[in-house]
Protein backbone atom coordinates (compact mmCIF):
# COMPACT_ATOMS: atom_id res chain seq x y z
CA UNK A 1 -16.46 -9.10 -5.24
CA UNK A 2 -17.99 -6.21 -7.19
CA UNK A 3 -18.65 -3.04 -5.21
CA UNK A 4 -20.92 -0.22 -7.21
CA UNK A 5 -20.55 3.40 -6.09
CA UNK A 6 -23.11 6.12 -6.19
CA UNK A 7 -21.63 9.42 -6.83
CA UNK A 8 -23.50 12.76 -7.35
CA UNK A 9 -24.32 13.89 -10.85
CA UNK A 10 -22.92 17.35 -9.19
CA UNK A 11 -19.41 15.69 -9.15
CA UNK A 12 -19.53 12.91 -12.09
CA UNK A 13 -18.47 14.98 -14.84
CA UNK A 14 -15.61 15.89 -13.23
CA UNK A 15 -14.76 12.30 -12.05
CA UNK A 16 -15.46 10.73 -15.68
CA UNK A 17 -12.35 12.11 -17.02
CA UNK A 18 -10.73 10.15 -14.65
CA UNK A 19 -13.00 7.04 -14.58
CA UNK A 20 -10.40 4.97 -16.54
CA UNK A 21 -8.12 4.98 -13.37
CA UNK A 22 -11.47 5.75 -10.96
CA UNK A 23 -11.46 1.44 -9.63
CA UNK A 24 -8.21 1.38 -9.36
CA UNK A 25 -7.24 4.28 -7.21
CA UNK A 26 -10.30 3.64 -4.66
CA UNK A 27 -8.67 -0.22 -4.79
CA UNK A 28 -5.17 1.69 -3.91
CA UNK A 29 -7.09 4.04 -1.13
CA UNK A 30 -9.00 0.85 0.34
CA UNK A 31 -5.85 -1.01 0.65
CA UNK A 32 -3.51 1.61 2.20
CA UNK A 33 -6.47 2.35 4.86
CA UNK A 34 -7.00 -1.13 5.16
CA UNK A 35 -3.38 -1.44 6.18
CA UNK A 36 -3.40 1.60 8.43
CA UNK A 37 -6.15 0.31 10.35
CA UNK A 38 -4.47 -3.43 10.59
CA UNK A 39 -7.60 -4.70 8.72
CA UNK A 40 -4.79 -5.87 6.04
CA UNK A 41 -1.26 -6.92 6.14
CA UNK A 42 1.47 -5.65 3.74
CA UNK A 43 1.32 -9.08 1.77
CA UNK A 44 -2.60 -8.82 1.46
CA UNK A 45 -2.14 -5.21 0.35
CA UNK A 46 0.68 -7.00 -2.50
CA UNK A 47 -1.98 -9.86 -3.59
CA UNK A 48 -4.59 -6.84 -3.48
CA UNK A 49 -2.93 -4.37 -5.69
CA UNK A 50 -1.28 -7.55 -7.74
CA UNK A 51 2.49 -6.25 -6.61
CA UNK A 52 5.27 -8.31 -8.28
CA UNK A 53 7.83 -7.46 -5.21
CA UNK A 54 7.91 -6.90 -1.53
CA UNK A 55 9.69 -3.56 -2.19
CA UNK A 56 7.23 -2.28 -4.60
CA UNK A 57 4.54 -2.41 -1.58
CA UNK A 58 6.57 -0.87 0.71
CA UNK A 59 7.31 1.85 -1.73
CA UNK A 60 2.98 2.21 -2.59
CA UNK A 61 2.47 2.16 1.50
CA UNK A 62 5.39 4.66 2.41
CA UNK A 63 4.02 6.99 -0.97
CA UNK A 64 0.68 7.24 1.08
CA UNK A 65 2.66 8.22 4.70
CA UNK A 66 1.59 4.31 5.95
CA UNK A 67 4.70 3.24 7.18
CA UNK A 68 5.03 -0.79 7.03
CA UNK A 69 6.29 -2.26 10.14
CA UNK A 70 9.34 -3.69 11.46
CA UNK A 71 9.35 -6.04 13.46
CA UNK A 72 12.36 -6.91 16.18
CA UNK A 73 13.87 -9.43 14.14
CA UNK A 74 14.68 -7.42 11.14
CA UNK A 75 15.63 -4.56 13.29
CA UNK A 76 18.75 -7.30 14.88
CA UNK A 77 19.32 -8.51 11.47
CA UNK A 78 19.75 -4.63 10.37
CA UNK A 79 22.12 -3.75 13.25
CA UNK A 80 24.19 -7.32 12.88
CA UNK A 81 24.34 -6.76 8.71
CA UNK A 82 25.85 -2.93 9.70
CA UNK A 83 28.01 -3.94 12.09
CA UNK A 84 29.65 -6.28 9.93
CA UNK A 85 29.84 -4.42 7.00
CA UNK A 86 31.73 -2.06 9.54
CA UNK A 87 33.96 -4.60 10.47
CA UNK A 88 35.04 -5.24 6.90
C-alpha cells in the first residue's frame, strides 16, 4: 500500500531535512499506535517494521512506553524458571 501525506509548505522545509528517515518513522509511529490500540499484535508490528528478533520488538515497543503483554503462561514459566534457578 502507498499512503501520500499532505503537509503544509509552513512546516516542509523543516521536515525535508529529515525526509530521508520521514516514511520510516511515521511507519514506526503507525505501528507502535497500532499496537497500543490492539489494532496490531507484537508479531505484526515485527513483519511491519521487518524486525529480525522477538527481542528487538519488544525493545522498539518498550522505547515508545507501549509495554508488550504477558500473558499467564509466561508469567508461570517466569516464576517456575526462578524458582529453580533458586533451587540450584
Amino acid at each position: 500500500m502507498t499512503l501520500t501525506l499532505n503537509i503544509p509548505d509552513l512546516l516542509a522545509h523543516r521536515i525535508d531535512a529529515a525526509a530521508s528517515s520521514l516514511a520510516r518513522r511515521v511507519m514506526e509511529g503507525f505501528a507502535a499506535q497500532s499496537y497500543r490500540e490492539g489494532v496490531l499484535s507484537a508479531a505484526e508490528v515485527r513483519a511491519l517494521l521487518g524486525f529480525e528478533s522477538r527481542w528487538e520488538t519488544e525493545e522498539f515497543l518498550s522505547a515508545r512506553g507501549v509495554w508488550p503483554d504477558t500473558s499467564m503462561d509466561e508469567v508461570a514459566e517466569g516464576a517456575w524458571a526462578l524458582r529453580e534457578s533458586v533451587r540450584e
